[in-house]
C-alpha atoms as a PDB file:
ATOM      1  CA  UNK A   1     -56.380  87.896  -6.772  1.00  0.00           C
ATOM      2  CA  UNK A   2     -55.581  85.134  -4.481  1.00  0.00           C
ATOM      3  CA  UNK A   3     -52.506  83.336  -6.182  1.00  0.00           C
ATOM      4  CA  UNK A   4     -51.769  79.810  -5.256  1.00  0.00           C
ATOM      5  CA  UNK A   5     -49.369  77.070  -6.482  1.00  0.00           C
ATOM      6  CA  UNK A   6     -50.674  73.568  -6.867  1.00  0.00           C
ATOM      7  CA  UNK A   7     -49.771  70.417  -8.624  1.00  0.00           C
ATOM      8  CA  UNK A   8     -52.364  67.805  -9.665  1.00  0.00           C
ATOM      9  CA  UNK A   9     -51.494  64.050  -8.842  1.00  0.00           C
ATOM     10  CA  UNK A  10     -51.674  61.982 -12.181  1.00  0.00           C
ATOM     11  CA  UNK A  11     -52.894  59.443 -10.824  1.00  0.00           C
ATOM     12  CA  UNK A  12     -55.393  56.127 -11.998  1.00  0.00           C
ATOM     13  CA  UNK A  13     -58.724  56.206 -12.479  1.00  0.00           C
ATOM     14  CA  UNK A  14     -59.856  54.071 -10.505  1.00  0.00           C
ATOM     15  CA  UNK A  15     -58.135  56.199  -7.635  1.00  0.00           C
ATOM     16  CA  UNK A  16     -59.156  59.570  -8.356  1.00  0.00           C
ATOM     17  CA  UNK A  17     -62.587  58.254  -8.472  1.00  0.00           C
ATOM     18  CA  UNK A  18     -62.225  56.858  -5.053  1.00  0.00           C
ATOM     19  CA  UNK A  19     -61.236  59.539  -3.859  1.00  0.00           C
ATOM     20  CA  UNK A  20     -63.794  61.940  -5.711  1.00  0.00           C
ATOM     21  CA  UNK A  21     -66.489  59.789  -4.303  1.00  0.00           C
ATOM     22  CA  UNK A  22     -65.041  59.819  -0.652  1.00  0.00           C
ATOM     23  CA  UNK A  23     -64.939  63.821  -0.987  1.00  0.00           C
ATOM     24  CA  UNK A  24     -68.150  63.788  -2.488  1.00  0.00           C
ATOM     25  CA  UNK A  25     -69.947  63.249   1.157  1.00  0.00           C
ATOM     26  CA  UNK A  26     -66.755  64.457   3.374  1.00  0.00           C
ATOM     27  CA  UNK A  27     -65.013  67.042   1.917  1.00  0.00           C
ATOM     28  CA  UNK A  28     -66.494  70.746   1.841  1.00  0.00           C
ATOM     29  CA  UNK A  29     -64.114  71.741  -1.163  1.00  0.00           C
ATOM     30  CA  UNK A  30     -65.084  68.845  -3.338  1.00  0.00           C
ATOM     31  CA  UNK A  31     -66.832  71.407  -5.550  1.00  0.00           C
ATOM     32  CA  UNK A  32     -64.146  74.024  -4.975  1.00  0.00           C
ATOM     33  CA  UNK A  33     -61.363  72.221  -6.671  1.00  0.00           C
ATOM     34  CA  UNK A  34     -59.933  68.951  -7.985  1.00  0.00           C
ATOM     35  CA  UNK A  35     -57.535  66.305  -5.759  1.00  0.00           C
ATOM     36  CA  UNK A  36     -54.546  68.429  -5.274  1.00  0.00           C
ATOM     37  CA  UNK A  37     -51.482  69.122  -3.304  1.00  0.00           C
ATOM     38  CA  UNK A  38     -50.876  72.541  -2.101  1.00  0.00           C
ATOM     39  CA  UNK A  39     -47.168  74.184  -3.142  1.00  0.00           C
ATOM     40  CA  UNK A  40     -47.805  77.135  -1.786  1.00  0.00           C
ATOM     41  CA  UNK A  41     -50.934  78.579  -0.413  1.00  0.00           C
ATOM     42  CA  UNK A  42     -53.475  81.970  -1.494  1.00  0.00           C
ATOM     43  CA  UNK A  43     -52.262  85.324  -1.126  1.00  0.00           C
ATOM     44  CA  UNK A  44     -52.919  88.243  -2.559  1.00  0.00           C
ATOM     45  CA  UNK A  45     -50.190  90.602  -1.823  1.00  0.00           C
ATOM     46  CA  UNK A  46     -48.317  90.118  -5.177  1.00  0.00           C
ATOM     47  CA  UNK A  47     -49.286  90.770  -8.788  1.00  0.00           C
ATOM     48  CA  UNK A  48     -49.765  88.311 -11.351  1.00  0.00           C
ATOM     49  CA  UNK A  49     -46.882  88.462 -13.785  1.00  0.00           C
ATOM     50  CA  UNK A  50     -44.755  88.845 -10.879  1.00  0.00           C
ATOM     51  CA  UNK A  51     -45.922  85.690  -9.088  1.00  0.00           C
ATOM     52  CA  UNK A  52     -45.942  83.424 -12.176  1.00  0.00           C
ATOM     53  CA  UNK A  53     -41.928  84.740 -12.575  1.00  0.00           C
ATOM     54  CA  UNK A  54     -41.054  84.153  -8.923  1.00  0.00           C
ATOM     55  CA  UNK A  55     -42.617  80.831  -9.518  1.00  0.00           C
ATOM     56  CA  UNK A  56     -40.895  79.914 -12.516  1.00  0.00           C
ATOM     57  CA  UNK A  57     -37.159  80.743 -11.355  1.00  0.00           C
ATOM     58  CA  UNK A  58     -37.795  79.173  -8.016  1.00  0.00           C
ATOM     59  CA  UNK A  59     -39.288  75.724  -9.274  1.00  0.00           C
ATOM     60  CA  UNK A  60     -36.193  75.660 -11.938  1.00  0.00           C
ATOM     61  CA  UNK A  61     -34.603  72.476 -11.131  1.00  0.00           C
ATOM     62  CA  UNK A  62     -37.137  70.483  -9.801  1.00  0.00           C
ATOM     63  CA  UNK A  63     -37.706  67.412 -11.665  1.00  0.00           C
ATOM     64  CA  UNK A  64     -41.207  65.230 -12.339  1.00  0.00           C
ATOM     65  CA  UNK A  65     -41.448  62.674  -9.761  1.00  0.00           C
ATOM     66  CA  UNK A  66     -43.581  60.176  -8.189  1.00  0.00           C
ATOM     67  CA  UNK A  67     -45.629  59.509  -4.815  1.00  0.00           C
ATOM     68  CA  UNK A  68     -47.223  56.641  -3.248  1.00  0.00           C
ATOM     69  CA  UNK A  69     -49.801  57.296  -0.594  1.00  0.00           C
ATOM     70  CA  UNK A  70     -50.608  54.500   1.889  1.00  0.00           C
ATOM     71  CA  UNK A  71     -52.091  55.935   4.932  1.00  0.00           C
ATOM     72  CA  UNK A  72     -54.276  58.878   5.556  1.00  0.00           C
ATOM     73  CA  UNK A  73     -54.148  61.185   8.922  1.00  0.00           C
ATOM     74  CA  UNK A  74     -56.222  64.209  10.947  1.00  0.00           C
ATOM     75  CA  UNK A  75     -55.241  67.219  10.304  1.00  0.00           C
ATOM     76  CA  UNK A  76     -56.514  70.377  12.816  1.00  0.00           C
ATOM     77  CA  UNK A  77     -56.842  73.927  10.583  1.00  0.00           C
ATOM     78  CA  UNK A  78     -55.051  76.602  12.288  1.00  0.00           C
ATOM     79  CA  UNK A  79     -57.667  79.124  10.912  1.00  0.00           C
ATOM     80  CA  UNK A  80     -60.940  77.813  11.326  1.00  0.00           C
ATOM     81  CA  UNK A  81     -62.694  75.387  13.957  1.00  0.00           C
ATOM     82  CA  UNK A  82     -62.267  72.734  11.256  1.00  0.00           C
ATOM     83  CA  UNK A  83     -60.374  68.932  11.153  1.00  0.00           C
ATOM     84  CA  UNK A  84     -59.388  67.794   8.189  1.00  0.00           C
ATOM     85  CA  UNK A  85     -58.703  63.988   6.816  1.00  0.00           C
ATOM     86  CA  UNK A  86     -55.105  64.222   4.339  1.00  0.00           C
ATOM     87  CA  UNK A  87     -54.070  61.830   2.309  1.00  0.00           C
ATOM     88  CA  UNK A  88     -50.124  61.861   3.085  1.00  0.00           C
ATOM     89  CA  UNK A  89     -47.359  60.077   0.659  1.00  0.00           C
ATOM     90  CA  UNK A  90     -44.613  57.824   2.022  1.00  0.00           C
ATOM     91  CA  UNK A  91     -42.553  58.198  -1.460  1.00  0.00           C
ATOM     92  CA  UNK A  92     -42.414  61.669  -2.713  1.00  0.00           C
ATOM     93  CA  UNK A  93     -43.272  63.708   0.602  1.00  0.00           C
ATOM     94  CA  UNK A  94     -39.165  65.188   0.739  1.00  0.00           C
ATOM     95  CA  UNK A  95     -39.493  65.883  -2.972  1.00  0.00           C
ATOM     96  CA  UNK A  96     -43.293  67.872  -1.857  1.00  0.00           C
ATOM     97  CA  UNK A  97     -41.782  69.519   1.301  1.00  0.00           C
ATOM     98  CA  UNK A  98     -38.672  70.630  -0.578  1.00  0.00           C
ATOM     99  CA  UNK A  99     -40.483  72.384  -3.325  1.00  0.00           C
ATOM    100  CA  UNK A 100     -43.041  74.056  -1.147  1.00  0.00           C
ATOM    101  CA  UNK A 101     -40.037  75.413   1.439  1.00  0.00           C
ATOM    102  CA  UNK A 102     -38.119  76.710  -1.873  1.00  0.00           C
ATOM    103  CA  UNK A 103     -41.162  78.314  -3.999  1.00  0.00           C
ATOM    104  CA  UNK A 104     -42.071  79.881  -0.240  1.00  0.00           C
ATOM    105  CA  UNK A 105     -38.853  81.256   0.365  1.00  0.00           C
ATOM    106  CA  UNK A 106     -36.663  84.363  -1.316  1.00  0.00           C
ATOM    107  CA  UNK A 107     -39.153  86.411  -2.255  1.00  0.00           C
ATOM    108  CA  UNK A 108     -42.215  85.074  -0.539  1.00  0.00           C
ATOM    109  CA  UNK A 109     -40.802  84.534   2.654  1.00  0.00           C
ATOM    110  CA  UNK A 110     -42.451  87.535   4.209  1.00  0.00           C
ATOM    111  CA  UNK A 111     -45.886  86.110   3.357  1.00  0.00           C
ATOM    112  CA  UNK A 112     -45.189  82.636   4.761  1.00  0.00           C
ATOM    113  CA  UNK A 113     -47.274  81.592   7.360  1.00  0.00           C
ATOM    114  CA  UNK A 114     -44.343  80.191   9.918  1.00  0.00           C
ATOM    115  CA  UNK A 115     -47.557  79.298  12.881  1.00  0.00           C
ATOM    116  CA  UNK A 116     -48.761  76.788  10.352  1.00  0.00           C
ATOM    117  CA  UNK A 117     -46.972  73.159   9.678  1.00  0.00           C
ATOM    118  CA  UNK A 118     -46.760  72.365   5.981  1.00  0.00           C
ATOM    119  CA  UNK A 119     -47.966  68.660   5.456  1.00  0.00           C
ATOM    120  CA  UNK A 120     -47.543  67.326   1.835  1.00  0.00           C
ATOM    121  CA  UNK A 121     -50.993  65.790   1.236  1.00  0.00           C
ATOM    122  CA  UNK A 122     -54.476  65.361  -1.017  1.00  0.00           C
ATOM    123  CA  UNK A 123     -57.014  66.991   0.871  1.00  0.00           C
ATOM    124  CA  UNK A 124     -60.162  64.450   1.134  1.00  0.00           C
ATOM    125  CA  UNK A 125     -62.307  65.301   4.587  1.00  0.00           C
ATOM    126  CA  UNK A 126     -63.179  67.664   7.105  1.00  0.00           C
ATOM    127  CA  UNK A 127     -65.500  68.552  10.023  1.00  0.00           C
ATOM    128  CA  UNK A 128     -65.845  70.938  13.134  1.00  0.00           C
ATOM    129  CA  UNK A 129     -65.782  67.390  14.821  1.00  0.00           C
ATOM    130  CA  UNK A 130     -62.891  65.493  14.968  1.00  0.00           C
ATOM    131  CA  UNK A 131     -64.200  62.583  16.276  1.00  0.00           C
ATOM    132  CA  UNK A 132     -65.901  62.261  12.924  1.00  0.00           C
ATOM    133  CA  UNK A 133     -62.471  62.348  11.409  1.00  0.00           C
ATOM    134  CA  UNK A 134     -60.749  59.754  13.313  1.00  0.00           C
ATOM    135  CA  UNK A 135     -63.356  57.699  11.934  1.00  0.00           C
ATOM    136  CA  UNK A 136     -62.653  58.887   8.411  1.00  0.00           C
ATOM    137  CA  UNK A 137     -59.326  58.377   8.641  1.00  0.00           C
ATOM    138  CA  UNK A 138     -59.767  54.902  10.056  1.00  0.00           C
ATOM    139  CA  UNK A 139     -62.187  54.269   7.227  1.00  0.00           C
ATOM    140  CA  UNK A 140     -59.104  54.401   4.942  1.00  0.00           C
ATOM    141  CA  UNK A 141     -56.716  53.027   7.194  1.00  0.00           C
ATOM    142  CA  UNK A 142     -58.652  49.790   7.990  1.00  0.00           C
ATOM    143  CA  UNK A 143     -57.105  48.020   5.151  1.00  0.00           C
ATOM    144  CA  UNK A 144     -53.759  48.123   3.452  1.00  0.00           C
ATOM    145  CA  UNK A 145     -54.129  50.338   0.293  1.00  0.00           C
ATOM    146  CA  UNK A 146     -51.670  52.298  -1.742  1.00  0.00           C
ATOM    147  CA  UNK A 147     -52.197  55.139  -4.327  1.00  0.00           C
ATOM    148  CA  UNK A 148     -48.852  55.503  -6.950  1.00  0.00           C
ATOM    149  CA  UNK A 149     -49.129  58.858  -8.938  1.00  0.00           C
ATOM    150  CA  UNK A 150     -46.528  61.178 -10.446  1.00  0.00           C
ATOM    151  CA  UNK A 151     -46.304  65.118 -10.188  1.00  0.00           C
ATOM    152  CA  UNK A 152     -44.895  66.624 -13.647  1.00  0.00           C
ATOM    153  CA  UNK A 153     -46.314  70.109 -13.327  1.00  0.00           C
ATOM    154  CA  UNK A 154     -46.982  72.989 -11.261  1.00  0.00           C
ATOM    155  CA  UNK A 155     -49.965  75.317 -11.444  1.00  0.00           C
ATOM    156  CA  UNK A 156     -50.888  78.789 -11.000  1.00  0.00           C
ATOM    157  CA  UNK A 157     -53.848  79.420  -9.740  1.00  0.00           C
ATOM    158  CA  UNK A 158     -56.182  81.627  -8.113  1.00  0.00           C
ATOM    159  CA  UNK A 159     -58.333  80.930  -5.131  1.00  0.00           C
ATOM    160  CA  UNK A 160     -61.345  83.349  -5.090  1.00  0.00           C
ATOM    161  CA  UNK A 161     -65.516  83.109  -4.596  1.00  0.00           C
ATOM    162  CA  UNK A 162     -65.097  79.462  -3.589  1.00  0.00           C
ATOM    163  CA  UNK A 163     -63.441  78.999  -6.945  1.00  0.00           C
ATOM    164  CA  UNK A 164     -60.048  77.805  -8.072  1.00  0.00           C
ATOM    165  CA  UNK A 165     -59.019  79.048 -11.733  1.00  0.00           C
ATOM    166  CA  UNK A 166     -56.078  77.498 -13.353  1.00  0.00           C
ATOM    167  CA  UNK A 167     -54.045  80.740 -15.084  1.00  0.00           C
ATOM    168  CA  UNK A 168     -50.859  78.864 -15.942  1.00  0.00           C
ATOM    169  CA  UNK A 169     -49.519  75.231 -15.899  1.00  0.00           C
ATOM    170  CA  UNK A 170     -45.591  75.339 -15.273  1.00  0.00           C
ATOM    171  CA  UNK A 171     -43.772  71.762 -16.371  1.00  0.00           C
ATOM    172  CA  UNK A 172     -40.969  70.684 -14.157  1.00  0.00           C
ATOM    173  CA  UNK A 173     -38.037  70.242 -15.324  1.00  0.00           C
ATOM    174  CA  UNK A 174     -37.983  72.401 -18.095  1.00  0.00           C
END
């Protein structure tokens, strides 16, 4: 298995269809998995039950919240020849970094990837050319826009065949 932690922006309609449609035609994982932010990323050194107990006690604490994104930006993947277009809140992105830094650390801080930058964003675009992203990214930035969601949840997942299956939803602040 290839555990991840994610959380799934409630957010309108009318936005998540936006953005479905924009990752429809720029985003490779569009069929992969749903708008998401990223809490911590795949692995697959650790055991189920394990993970979804390491999880639990290190997301104690955190409470729901809410985001507003207003701007998107390029991102370059530190694995692959790849550039990718994120959708990055204003409100919300200490609450985002905080939780990622405290779910990766104690027990997963071995398996952390330190080389790699953690960005709190929505995933909407990539390409091997980046050119093509600057121009994605202005596409979005062109005009004044604003998406207000709220993050009550994290979930367990795993990240395998080009698939992402949900195993566990885990509320916050519970």
């Amino acid at each position: 298995m290839n555990l991840c932690t994610l959380a799934y922006p409630e957010i309108s309609i009318s936005d998540f269809e936006k953005i479905q449609k924009f990752r429809k035609l720029n985003d490779i994982y569009y069929h992969v998995v749903e708008p998401h932010i990223t809490l911590a990323f795949p692995f697959s050194e650790w055991d189920l039950e394990p993970y979804i107990a390491e999880i639990k006690k290190q997301s104690l604490g955190f409470q729901p919240f809410d985001f507003c994104i207003r701007c998107a930006t390029l991102s370059k993947d530190a694995f692959q020849d790849l550039y990718h277009v994120f959708l990055v809140p204003d409100e919300g992105y200490s609450q985002i970094l905080k939780m990622h830094y405290k779910l990766c650390g104690n027990r997963f801080f071995p398996y952390r990837l330190l080389n790699v930058d953690f960005i709190p964003h929505i995933g909407i675009g990539n390409s091997k050319d980046p050119l093509r992203c600057v121009e994605l990214v202005e596409s979005w930035n062109r005009e004044e826009f604003s998406i207000s969601g709220h993050i009550s949840a994290l979930v367990i997942a795993n990240y395998e065949n080009d698939t992402v299956e949900t195993i566990e939803d885990i509320p916050l602040g519970e």
